[in-house]
C-alpha atoms as a PDB file:
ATOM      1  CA  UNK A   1      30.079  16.274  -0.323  1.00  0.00           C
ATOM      2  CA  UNK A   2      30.286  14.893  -3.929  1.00  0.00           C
ATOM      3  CA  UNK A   3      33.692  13.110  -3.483  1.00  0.00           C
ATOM      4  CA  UNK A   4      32.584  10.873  -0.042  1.00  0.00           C
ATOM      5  CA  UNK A   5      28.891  10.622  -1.887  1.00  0.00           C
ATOM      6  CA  UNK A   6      31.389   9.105  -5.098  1.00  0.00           C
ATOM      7  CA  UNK A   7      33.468   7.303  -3.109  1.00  0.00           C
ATOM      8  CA  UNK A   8      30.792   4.280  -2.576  1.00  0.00           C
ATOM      9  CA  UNK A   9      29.453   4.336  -5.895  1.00  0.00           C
ATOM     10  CA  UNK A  10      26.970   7.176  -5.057  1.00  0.00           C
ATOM     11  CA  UNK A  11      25.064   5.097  -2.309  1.00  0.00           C
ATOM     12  CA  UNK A  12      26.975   6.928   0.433  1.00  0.00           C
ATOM     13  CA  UNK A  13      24.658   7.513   3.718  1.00  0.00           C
ATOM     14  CA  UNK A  14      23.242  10.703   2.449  1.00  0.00           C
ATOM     15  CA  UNK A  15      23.216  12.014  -0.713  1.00  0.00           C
ATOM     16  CA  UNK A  16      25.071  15.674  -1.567  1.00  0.00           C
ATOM     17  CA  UNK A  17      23.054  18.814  -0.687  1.00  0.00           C
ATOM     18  CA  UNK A  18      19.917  19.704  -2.754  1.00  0.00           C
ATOM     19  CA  UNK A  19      21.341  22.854  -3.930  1.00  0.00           C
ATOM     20  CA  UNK A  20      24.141  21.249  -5.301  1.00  0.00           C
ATOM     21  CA  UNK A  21      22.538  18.499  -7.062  1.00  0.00           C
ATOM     22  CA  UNK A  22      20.254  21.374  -8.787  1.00  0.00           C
ATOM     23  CA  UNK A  23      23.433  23.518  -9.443  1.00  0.00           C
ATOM     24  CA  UNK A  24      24.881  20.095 -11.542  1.00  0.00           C
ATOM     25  CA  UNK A  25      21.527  19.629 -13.397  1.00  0.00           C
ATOM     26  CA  UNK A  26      21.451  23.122 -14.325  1.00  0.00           C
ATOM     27  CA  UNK A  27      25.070  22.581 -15.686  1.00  0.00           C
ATOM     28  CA  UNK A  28      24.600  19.548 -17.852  1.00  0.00           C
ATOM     29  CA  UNK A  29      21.667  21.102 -19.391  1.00  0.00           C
ATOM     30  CA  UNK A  30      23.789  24.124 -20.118  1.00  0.00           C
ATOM     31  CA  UNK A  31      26.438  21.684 -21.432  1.00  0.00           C
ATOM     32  CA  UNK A  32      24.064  20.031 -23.578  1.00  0.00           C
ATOM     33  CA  UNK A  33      24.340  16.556 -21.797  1.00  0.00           C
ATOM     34  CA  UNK A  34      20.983  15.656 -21.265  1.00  0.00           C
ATOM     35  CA  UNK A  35      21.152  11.826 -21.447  1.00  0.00           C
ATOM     36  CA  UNK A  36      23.840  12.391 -18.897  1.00  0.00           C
ATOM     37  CA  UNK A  37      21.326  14.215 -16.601  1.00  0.00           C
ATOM     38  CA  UNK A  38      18.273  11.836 -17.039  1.00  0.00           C
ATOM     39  CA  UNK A  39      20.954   9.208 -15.682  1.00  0.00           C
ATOM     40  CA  UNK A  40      21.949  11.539 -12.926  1.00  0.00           C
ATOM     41  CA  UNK A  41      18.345  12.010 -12.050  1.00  0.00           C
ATOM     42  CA  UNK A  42      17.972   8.336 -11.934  1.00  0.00           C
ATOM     43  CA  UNK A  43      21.062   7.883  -9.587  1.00  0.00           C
ATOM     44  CA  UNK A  44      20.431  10.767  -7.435  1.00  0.00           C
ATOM     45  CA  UNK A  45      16.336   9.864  -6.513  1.00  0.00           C
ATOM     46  CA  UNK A  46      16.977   6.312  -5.860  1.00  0.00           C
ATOM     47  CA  UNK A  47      16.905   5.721  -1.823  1.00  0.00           C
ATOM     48  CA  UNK A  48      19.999   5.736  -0.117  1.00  0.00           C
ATOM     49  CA  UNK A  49      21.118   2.667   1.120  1.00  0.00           C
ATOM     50  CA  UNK A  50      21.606   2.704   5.024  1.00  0.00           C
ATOM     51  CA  UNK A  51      24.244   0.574   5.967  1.00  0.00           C
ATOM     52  CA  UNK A  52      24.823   1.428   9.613  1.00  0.00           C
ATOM     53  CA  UNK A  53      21.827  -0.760  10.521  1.00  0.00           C
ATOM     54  CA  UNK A  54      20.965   2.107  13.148  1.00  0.00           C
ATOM     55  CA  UNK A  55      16.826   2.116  14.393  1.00  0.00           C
ATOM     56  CA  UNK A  56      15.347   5.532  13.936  1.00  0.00           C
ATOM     57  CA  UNK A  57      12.220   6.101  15.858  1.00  0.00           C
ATOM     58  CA  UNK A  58       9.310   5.845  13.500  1.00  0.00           C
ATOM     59  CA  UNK A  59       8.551  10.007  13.909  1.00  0.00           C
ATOM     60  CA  UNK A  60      11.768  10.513  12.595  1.00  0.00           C
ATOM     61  CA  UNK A  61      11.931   8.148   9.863  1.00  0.00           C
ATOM     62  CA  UNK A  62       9.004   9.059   8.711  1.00  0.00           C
ATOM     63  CA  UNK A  63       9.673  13.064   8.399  1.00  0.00           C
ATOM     64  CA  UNK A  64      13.043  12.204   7.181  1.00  0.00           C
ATOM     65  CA  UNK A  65      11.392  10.389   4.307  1.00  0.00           C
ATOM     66  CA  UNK A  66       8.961  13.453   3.538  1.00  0.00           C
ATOM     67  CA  UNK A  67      11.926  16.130   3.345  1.00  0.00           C
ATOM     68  CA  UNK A  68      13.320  13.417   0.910  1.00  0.00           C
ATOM     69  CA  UNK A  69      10.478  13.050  -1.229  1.00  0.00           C
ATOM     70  CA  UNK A  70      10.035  17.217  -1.072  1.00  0.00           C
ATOM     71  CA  UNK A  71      13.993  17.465  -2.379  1.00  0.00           C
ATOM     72  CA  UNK A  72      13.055  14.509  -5.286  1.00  0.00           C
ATOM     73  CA  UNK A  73       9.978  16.744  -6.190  1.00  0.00           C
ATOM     74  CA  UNK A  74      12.261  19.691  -6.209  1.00  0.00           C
ATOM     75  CA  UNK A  75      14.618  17.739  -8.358  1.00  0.00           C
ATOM     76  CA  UNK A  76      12.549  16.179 -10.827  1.00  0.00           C
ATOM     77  CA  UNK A  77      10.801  19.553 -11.310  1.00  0.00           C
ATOM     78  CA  UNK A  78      13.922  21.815 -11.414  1.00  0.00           C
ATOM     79  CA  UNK A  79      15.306  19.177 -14.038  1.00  0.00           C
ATOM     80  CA  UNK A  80      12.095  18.977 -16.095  1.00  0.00           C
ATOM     81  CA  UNK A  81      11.948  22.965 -16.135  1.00  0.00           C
ATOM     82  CA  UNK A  82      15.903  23.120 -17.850  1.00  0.00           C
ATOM     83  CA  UNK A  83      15.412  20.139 -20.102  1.00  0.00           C
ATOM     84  CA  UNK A  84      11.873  21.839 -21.799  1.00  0.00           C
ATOM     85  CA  UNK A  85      13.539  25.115 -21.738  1.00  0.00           C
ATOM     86  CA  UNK A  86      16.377  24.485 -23.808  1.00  0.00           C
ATOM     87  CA  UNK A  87      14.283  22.653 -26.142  1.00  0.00           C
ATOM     88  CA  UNK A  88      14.785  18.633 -24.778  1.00  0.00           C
ATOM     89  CA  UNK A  89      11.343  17.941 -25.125  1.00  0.00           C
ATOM     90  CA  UNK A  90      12.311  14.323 -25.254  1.00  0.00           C
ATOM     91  CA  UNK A  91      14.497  14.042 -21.829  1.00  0.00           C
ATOM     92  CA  UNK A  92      12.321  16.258 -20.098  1.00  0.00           C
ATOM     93  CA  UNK A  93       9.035  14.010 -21.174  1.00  0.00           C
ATOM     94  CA  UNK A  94      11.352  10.924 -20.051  1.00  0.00           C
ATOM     95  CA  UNK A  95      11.940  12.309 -16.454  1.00  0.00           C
ATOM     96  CA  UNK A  96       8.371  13.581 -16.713  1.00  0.00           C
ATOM     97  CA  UNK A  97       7.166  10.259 -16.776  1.00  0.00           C
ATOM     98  CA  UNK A  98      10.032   8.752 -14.109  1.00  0.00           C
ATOM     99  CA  UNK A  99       8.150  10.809 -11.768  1.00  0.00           C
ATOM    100  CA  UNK A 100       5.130  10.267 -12.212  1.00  0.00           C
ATOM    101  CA  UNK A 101       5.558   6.341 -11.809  1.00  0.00           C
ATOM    102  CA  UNK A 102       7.741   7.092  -8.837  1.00  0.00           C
ATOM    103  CA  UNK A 103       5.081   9.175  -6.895  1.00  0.00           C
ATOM    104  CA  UNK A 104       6.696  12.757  -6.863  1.00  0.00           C
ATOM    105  CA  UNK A 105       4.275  14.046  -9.546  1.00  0.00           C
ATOM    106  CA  UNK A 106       0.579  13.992 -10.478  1.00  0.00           C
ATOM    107  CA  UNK A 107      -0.032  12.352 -13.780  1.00  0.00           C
ATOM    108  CA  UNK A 108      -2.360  15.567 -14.487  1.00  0.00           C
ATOM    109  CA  UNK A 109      -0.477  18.596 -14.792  1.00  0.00           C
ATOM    110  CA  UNK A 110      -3.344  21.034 -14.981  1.00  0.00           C
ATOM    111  CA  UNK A 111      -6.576  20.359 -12.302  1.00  0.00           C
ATOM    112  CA  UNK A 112     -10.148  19.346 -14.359  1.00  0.00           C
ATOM    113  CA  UNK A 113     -11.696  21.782 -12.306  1.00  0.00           C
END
């Protein structure tokens, strides 16, 4: 999955599995590379470019482009969660703040009422 996601740049079609993408986050946190995972982050939530030129029926599209904004939740969360916990306040503000100007996260963590 990573090497044909690689192999154009990591624009391929589709983008490698959502557990894998956590497992790697997870791992450069452990590692202590967070610049390298806000970067990651940034590469791996960006929309894939479709170069087949294919029309998908609008239903499908449009579910296809929920499940992708669920796994970018999922991912911006998961990542935010292991940069705070080991103590990258900074990073994890940084991606904090990526996705909340993206969409995938409320600005408000905590509901007023």
């Amino acid at each position: 999955d990573w090497m044909a996601w690689d192999k154009n740049g990591g624009r391929g079609d589709s983008r490698p599995p959502l557990n894998a993408v956590l497992a790697i986050c997870r791992l450069l946190v452990a590692r202590g590379r967070d610049k390298d995972l806000v970067r990651f982050v940034s590469l791996i939530v960006a929309p894939p470019a479709s170069n087949d030129g294919s029309n998908i029926s609008e239903t499908s599209n449009e579910t296809e482009e929920e499940e992708n904004d669920d796994d970018n939740r999922k991912i911006y969360v998961d990542c935010i969660a292991a940069l705070y916990k080991a103590g990258s306040y900074d990073q994890s503000d940084e991606l904090y703040l990526a996705a909340v100007s993206k969409g995938y996260l409320p600005w408000s963590v905590v509901d007023d009422e």
